[in-house]
C-alpha atoms as a PDB file:
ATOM      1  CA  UNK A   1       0.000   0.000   0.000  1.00  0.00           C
ATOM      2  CA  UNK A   2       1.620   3.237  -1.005  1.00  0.00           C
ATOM      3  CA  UNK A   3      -0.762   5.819   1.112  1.00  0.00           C
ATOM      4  CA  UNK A   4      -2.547   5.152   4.051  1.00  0.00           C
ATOM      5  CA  UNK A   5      -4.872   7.921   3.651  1.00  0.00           C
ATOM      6  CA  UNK A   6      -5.376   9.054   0.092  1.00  0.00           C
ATOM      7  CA  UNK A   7      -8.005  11.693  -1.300  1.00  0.00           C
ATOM      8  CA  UNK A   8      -8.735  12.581  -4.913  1.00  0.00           C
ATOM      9  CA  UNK A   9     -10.898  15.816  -5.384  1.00  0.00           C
ATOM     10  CA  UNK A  10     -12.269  15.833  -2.293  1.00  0.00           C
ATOM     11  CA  UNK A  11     -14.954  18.562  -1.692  1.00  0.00           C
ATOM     12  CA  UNK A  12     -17.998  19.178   0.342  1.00  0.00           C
ATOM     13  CA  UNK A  13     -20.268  21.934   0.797  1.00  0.00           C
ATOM     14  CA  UNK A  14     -22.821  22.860   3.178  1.00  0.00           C
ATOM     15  CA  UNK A  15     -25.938  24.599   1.661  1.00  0.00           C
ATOM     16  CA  UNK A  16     -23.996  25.287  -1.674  1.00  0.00           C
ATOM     17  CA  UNK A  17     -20.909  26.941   0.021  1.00  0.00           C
ATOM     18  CA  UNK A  18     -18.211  24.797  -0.175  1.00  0.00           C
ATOM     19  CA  UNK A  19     -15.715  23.923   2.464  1.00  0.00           C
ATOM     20  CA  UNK A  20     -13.143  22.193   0.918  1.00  0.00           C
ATOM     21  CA  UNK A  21     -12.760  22.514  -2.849  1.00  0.00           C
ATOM     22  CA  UNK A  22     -10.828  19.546  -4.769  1.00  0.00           C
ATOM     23  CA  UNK A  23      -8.430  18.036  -2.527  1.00  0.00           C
ATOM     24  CA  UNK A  24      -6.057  15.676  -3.293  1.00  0.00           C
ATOM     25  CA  UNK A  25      -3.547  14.172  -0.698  1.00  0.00           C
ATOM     26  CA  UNK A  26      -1.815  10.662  -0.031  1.00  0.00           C
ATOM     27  CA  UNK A  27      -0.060  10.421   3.463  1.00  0.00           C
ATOM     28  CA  UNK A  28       2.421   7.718   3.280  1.00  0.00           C
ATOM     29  CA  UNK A  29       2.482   4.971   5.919  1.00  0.00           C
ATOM     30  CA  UNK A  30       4.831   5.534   9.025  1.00  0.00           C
ATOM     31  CA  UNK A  31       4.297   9.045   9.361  1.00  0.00           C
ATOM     32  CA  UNK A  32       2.776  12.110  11.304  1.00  0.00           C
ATOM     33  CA  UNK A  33       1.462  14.573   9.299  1.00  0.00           C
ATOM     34  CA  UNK A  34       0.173  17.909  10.535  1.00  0.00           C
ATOM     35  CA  UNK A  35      -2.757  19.604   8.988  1.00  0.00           C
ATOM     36  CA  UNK A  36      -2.513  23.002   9.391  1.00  0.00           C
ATOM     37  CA  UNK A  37      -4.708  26.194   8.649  1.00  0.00           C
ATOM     38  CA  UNK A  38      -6.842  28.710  10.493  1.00  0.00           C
ATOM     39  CA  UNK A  39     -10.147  28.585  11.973  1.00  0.00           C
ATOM     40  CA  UNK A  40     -12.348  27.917   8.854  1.00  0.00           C
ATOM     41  CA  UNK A  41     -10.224  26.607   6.366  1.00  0.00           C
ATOM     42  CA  UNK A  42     -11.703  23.348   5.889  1.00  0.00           C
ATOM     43  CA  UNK A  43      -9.541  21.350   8.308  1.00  0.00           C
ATOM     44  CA  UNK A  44     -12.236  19.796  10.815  1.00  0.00           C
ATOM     45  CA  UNK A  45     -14.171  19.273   7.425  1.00  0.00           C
ATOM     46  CA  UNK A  46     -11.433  16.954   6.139  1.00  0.00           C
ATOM     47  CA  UNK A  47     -11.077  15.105   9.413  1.00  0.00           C
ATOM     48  CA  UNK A  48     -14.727  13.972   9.665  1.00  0.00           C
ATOM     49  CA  UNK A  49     -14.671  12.879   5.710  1.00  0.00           C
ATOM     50  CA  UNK A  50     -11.836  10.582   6.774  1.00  0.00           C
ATOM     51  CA  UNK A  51     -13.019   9.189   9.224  1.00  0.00           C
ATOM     52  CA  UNK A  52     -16.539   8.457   7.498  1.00  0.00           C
ATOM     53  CA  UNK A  53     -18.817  10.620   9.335  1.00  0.00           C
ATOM     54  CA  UNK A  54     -19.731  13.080   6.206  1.00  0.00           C
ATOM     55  CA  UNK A  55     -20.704  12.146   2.569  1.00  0.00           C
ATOM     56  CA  UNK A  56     -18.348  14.421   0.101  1.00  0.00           C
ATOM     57  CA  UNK A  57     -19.848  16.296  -1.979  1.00  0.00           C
ATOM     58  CA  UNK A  58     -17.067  15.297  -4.625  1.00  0.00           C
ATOM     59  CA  UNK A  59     -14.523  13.161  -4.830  1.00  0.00           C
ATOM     60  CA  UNK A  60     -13.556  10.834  -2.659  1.00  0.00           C
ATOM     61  CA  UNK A  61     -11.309   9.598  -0.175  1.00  0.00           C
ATOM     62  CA  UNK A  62      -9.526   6.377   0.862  1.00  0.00           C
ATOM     63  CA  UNK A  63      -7.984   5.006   4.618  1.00  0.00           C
ATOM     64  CA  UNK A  64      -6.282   1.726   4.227  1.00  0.00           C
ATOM     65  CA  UNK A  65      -7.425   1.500   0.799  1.00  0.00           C
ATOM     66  CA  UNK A  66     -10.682   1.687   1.816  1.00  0.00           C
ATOM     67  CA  UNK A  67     -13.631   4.152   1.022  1.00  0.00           C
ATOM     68  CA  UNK A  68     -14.651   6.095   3.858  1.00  0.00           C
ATOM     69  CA  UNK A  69     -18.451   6.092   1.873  1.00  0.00           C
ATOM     70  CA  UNK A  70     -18.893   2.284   0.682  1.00  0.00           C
ATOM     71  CA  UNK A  71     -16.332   0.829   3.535  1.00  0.00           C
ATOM     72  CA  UNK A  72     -17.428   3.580   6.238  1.00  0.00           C
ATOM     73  CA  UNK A  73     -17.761   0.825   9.354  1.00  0.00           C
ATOM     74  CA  UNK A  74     -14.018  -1.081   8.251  1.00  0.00           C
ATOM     75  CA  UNK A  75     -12.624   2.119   8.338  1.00  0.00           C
ATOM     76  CA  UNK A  76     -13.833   2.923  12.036  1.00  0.00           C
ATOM     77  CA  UNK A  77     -12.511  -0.244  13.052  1.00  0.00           C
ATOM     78  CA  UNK A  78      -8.764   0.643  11.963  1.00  0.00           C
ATOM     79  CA  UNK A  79      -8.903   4.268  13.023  1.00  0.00           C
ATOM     80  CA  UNK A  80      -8.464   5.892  16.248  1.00  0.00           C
ATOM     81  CA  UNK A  81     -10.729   9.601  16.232  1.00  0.00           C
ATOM     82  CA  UNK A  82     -10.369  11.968  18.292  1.00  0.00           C
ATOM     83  CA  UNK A  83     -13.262  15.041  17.194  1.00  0.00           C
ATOM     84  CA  UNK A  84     -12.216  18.731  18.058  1.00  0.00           C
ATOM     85  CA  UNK A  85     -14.965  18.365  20.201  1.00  0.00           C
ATOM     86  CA  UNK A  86     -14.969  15.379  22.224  1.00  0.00           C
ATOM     87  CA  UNK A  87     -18.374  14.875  23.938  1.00  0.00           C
ATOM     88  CA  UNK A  88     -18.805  11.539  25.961  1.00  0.00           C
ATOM     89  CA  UNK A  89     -21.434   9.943  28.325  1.00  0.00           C
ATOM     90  CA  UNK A  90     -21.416  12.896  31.287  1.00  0.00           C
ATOM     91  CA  UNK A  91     -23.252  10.192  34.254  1.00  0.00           C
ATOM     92  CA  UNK A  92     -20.177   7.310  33.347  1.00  0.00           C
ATOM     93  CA  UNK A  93     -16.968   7.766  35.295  1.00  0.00           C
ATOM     94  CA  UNK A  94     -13.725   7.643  32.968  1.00  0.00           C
ATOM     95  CA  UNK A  95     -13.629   3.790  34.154  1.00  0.00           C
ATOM     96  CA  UNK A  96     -16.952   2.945  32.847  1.00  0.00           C
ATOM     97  CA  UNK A  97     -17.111   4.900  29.902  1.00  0.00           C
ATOM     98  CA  UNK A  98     -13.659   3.460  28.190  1.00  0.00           C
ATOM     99  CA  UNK A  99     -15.041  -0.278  29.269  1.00  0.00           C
ATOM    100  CA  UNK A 100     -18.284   0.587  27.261  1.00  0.00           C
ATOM    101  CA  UNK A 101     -16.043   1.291  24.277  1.00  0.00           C
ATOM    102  CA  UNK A 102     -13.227  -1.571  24.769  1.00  0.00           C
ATOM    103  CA  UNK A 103     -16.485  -3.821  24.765  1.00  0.00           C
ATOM    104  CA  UNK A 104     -17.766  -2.071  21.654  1.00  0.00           C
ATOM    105  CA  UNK A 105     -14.903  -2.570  19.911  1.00  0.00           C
ATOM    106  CA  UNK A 106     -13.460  -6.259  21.418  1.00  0.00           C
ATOM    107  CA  UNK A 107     -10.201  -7.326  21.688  1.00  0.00           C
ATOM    108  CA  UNK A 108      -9.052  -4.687  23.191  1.00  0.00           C
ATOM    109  CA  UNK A 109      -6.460  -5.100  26.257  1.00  0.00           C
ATOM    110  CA  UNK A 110      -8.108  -4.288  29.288  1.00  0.00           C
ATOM    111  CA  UNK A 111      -5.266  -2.391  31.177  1.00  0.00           C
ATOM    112  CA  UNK A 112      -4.475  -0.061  27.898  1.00  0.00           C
ATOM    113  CA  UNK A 113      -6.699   2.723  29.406  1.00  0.00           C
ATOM    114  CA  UNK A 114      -5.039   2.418  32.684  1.00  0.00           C
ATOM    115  CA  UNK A 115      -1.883   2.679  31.474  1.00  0.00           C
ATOM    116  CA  UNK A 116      -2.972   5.495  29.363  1.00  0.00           C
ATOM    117  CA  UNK A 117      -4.595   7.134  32.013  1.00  0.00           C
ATOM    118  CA  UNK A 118      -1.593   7.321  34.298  1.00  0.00           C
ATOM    119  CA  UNK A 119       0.593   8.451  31.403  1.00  0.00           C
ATOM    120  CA  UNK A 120      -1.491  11.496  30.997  1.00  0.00           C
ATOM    121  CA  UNK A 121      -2.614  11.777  35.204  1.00  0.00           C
ATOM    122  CA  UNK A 122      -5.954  10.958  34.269  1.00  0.00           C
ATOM    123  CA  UNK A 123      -8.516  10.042  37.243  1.00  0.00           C
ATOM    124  CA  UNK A 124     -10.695   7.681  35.662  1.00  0.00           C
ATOM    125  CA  UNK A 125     -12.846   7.475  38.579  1.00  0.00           C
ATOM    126  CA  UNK A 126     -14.426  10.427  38.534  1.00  0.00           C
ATOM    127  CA  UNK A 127     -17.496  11.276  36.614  1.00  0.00           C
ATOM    128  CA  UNK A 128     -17.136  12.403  33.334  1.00  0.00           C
ATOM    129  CA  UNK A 129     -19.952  15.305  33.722  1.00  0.00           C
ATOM    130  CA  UNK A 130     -17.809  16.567  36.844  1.00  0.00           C
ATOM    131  CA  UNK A 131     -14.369  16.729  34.808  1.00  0.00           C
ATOM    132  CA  UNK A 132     -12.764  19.392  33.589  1.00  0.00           C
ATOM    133  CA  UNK A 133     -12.241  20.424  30.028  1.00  0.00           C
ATOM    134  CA  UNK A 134      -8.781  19.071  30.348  1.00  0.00           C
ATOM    135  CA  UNK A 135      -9.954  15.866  31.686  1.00  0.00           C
ATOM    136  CA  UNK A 136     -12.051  15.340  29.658  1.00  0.00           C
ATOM    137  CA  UNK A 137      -9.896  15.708  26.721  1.00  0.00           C
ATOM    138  CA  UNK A 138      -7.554  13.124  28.235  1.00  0.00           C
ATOM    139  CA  UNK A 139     -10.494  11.177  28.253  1.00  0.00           C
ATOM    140  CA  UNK A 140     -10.955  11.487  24.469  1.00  0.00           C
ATOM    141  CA  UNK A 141      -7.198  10.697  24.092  1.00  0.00           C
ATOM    142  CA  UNK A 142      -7.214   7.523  25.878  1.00  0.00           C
ATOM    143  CA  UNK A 143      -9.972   6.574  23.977  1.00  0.00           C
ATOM    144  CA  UNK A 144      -8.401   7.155  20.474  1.00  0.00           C
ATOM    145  CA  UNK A 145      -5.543   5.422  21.207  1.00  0.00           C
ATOM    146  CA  UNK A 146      -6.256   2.154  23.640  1.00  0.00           C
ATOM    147  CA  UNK A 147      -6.728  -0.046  20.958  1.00  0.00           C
ATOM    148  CA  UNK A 148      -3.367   0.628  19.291  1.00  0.00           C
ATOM    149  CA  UNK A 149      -5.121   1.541  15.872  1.00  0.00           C
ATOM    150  CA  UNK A 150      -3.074   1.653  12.383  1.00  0.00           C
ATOM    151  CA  UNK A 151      -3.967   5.419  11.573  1.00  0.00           C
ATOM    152  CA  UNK A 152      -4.961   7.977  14.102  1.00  0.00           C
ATOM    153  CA  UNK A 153      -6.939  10.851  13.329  1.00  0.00           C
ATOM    154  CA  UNK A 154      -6.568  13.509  15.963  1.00  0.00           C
ATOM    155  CA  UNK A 155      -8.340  17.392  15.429  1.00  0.00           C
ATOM    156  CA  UNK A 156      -7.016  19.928  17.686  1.00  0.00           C
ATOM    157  CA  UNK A 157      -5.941  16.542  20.652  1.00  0.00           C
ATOM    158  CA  UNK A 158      -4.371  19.105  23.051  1.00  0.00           C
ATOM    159  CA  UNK A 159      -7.050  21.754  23.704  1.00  0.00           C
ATOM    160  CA  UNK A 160      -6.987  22.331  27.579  1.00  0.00           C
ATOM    161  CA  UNK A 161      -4.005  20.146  28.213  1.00  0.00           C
ATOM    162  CA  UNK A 162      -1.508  21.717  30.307  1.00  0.00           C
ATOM    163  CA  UNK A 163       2.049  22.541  29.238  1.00  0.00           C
ATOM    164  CA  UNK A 164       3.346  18.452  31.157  1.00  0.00           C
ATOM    165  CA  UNK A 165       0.743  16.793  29.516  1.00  0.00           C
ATOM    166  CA  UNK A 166       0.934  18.057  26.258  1.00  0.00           C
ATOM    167  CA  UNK A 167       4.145  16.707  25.926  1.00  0.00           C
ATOM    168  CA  UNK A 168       3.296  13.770  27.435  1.00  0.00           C
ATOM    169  CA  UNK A 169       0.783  13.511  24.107  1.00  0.00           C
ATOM    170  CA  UNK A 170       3.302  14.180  22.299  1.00  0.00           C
ATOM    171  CA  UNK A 171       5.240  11.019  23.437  1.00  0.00           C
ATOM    172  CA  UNK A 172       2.580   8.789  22.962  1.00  0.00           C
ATOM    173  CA  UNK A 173       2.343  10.560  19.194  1.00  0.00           C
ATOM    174  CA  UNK A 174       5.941   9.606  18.700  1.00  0.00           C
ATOM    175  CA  UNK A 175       5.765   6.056  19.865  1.00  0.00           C
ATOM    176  CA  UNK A 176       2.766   5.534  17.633  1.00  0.00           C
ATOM    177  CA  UNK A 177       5.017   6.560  14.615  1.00  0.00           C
ATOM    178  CA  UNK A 178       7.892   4.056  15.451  1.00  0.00           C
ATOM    179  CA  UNK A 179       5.206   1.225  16.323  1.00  0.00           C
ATOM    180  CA  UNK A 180       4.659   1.961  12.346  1.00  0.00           C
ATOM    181  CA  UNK A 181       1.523   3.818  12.494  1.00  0.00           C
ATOM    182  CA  UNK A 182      -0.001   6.797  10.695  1.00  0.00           C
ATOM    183  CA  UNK A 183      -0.808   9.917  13.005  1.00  0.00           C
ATOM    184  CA  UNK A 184      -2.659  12.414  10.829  1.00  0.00           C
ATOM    185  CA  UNK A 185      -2.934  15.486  13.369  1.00  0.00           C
ATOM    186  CA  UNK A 186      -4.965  19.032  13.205  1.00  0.00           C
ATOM    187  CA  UNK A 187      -3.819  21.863  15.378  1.00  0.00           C
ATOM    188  CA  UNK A 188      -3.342  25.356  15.905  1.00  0.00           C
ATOM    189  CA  UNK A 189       0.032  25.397  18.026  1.00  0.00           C
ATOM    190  CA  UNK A 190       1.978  25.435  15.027  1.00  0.00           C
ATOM    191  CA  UNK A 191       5.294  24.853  17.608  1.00  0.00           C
ATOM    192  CA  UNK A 192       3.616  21.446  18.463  1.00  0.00           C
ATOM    193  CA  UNK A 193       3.195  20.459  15.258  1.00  0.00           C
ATOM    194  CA  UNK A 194       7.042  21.407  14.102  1.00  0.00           C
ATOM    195  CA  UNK A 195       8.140  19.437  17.167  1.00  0.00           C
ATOM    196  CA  UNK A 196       6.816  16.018  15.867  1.00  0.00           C
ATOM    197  CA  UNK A 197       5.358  15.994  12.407  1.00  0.00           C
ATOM    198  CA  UNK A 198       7.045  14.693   9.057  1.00  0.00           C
ATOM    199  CA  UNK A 199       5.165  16.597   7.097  1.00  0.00           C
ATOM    200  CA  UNK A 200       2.658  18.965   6.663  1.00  0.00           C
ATOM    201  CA  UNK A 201      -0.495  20.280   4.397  1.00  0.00           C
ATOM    202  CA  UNK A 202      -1.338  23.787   4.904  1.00  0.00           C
ATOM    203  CA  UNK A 203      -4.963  24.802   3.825  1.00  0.00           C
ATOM    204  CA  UNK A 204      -6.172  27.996   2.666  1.00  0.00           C
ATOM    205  CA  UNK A 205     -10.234  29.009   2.133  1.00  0.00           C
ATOM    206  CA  UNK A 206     -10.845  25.182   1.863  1.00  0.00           C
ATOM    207  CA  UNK A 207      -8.195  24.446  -0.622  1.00  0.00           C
ATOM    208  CA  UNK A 208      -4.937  22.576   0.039  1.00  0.00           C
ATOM    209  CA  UNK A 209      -1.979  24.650  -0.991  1.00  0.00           C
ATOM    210  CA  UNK A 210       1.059  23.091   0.391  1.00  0.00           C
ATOM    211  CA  UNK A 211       2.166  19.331   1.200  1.00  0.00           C
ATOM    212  CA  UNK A 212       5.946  19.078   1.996  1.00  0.00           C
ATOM    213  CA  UNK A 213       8.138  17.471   4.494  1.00  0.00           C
ATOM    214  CA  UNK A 214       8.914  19.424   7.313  1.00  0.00           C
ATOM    215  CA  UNK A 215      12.444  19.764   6.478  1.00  0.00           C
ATOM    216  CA  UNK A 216      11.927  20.958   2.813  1.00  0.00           C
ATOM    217  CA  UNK A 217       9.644  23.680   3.835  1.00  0.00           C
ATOM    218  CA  UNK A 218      12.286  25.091   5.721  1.00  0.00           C
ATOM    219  CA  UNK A 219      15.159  24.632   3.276  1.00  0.00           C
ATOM    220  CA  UNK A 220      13.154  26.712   1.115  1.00  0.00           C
ATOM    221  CA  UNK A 221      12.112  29.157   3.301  1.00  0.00           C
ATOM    222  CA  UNK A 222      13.167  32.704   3.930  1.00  0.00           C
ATOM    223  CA  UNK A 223      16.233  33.094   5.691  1.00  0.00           C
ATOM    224  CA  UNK A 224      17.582  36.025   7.994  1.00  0.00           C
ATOM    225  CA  UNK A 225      20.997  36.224   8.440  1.00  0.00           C
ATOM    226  CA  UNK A 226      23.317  38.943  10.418  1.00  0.00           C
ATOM    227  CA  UNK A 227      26.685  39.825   9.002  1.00  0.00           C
ATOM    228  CA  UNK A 228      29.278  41.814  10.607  1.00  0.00           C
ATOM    229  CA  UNK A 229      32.875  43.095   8.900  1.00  0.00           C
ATOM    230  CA  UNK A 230      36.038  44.190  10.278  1.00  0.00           C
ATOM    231  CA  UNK A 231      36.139  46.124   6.972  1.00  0.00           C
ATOM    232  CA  UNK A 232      33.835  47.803   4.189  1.00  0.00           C
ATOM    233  CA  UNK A 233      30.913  46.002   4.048  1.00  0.00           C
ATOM    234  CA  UNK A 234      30.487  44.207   0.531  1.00  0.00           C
ATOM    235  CA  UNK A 235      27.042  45.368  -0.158  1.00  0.00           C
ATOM    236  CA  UNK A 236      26.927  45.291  -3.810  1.00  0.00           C
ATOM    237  CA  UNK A 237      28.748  41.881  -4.545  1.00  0.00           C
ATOM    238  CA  UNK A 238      26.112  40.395  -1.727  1.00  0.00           C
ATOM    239  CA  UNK A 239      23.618  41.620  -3.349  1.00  0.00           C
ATOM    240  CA  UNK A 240      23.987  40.363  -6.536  1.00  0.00           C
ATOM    241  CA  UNK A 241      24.265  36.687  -4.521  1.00  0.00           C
ATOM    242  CA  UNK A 242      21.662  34.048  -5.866  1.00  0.00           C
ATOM    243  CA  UNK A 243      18.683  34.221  -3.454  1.00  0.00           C
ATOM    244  CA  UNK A 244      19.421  37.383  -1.624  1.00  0.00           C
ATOM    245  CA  UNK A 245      15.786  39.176  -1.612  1.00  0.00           C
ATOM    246  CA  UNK A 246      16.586  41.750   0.561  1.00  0.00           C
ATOM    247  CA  UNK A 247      19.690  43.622   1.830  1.00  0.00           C
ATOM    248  CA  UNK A 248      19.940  46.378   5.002  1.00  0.00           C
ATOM    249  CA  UNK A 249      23.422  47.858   5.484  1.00  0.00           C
ATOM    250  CA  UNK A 250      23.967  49.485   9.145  1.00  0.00           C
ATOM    251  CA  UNK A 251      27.402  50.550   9.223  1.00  0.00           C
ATOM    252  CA  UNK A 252      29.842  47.698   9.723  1.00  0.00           C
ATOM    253  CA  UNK A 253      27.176  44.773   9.885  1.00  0.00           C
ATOM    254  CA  UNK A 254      24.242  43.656   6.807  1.00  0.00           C
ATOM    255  CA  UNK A 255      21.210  42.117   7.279  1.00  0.00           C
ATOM    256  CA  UNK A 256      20.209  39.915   4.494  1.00  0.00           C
ATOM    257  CA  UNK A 257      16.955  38.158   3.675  1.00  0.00           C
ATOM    258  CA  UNK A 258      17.953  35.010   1.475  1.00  0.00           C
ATOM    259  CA  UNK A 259      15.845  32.097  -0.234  1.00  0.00           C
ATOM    260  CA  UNK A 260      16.657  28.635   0.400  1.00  0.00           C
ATOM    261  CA  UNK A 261      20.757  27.998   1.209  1.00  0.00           C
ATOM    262  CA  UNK A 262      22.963  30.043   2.322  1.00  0.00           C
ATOM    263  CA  UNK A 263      26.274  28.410   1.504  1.00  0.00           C
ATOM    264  CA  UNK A 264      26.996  30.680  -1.583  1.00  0.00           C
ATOM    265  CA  UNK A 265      26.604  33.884   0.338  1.00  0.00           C
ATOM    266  CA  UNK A 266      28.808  32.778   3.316  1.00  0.00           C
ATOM    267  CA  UNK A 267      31.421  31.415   0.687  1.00  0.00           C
ATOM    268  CA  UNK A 268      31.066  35.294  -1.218  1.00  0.00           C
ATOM    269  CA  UNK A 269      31.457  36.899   2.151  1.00  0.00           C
ATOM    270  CA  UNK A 270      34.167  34.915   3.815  1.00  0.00           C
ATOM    271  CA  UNK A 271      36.820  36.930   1.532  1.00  0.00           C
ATOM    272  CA  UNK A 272      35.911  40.399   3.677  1.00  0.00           C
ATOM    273  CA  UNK A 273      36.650  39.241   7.064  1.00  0.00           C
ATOM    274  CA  UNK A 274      33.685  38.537   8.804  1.00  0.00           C
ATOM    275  CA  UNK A 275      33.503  39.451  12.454  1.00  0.00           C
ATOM    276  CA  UNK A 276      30.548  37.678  13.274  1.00  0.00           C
ATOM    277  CA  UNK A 277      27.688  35.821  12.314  1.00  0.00           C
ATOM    278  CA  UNK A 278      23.785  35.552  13.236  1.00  0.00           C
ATOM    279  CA  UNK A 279      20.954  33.438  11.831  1.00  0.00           C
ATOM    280  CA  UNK A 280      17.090  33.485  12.217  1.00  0.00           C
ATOM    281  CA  UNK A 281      16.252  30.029  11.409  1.00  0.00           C
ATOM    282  CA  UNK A 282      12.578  29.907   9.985  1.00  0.00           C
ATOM    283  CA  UNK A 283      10.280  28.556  12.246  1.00  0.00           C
ATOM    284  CA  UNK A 284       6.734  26.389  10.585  1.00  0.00           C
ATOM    285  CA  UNK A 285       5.199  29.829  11.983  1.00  0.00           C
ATOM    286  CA  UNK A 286       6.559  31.923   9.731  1.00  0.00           C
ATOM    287  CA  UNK A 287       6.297  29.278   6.782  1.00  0.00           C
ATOM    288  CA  UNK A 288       2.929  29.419   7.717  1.00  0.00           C
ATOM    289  CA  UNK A 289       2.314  33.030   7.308  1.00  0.00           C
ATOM    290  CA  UNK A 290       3.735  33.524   4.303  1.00  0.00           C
ATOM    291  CA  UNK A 291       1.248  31.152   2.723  1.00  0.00           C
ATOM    292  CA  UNK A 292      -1.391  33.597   4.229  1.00  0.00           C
ATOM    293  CA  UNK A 293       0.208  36.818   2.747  1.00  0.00           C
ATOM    294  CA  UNK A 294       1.363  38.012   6.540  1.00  0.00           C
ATOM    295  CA  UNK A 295       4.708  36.950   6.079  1.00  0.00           C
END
C-alpha cells in the first residue's frame, strides 16, 4: 500500500458553500502529518470525511485503501478519532465509559486505558460530567488510542491540556510513529506540530496549498541572516548573490533576507573578514504566514 490515507478531489459543501474545494492528498504509511490552517479553512471538514462521518460532496477519499463512503464501518474499526470536540457519556466515570467502548470494539487489552490514564494523570474514577475540560480531553485521548489503531486521526488533541501533559501527548504521538503507524494530526500550536510531524499540508479558504516534508519547507524558506565586517561592508557583490531578496546595510554589519541555502553567500562573504555571524532560522510559523500573505 503506497498511502494510508489518500483523497482525490475531495470537496464538500454545506448549503452550496463549499468547504473544501478539490483536494487531493496521499499520506504515506509511518508518518505524522500535521494539517494546518486557520479557523475555517476546511480542516475539521477533512477530518470527519476521513473518518466516514460526512458524505463528500465530490470526490472521494480512501484510509487503508478503503472508502470512507462504501467501507465507512471497516474504516472505524482501523482508526483511532479523536473530534475537536470530544463529547462523551457525562453520568459514566472515565472507568466505565472506556469499558463501554473496549467492549464495543473487542479485543481490546483491558489495562491499555489504565496505562494510558496514568501516562497522561488521568482520574478515571471520577465522573465524566464533573471533569474538567482538560480531563475530559484526556479522556478522548485515551480513547483514540487504547486499541493501538493503524492510523490515528486527531483534530485539535491538546485543547486544555496543560504545558506536562501536552508533551506527554506528544510522546505517545511519537511512539505511535515508530510502532509503524499513521498519526494524521490538526492543530493550531503550530510549535507542536514542528516538534513532531514529518510533514505537513497547509490549507487555505478550503483548498490545500502546500504538502511538503517538514524539512523541505524550511530549506526553502526565507532566511535572515546577520553579518558583521572588520572592513567595508560588501554590499553590492552580496547583493547580486543568488537568493538574496533583501539587503539592510547598518554601518559595519548587513542584514540579508535570502531564499533557500545560504552556503553561496557565506562562501562570497568569507573573503571580507567577517567578524561575526547571526541566523534566524525559519520557524513552521513563519512558513505558515507567508502562505497567508502576513509573512
Amino acid at each position: 500500500m503506497k498511502s494510508v490515507i489518500s483523497t482525490s478531489g475531495l470537496g464538500k459543501s454545506y448549503r452550496g458553500r463549499p468547504a473544501l474545494i478539490d483536494v487531493f492528498l496521499e499520506v504515506p504509511p509511518g508518518v505524522i502529518f500535521g494539517y494546518l490552517g486557520p479557523n475555517g479553512a476546511g480542516k475539521t471538514t477533512t477530518i470527519r470525511l476521513l473518518a466516514g462521518l460526512l458524505r463528500p460532496t465530490a470526490g472521494r477519499a480512501e484510509v487503508l485503501g478503503l472508502d470512507t463512503v462504501r467501507n465507512r464501518e471497516a474504516v472505524q474499526e482501523r482508526i483511532g478519532y479523536l473530534p475537536g470536540e470530544f463529547v462523551a457519556y457525562p453520568d459514566l466515570t472515565g472507568e466505565q465509559y472506556l469499558e463501554y467502548l473496549a467492549n464495543l470494539r473487542g479485543g481490546v487489552d483491558p489495562s491499555a486505558a489504565a496505562r494510558l490514564a496514568k501516562r497522561l494523570d488521568l482520574d478515571l474514577s471520577q465522573r465524566i460530567g464533573t471533569m474538567s475540560h482538560g480531563n475530559r480531553q484526556k479522556v478522548g485521548i485515551v480513547q483514540a488510542c487504547f486499541h493501538h489503531p493503524q492510523v490515528l486521526i486527531l483534530d485539535e488533541p491538546t485543547a486544555g491540556l496543560d504545558p506536562l501533559v501536552q508533551r506527554e501527548f506528544l510522546a505517545l504521538v511519537r511512539e505511535a510513529r515508530q510502532a509503524g503507524h499513521t498519526v494524521f494530526l490538526s492543530s493550531h500550536i503550530l510549535s507542536e506540530v514542528e516538534a513532531v510531524a514529518d510533514m505537513v499540508g497547509i490549507l487555505r479558504q478550503g483548498r490545500l496549498v502546500e504538502v511538503q516534508s517538514v524539512a523541505k519547507l524550511k530549506a526553502q524558506a526565507l532566511r535572515r541572516i546577520d553579518l558583521t565586517f572588520e572592513g567595508p561592508t560588501p554590499v553590492e557583490r552580496l547583493r547580486q548573490v543568488t537568493g538574496v531578496r533583501e539587503i539592510h546595510p547598518n554601518g559595519s554589519a548587513v542584514h540579508l533576507v535570502v531564499e533557500g541555502s545560504t552556503a553561496e553567500l557565506l562562501e562570497v562573504a568569507a573573503p571580507y573578514r567577517i567578524s561575526s555571524i547571526t541566523t534566524h532560522e525559519p520557524d513552521l510559523e513563519e512558513i505558515f504566514l507567508t502562505y497567508y500573505g502576513q509573512g
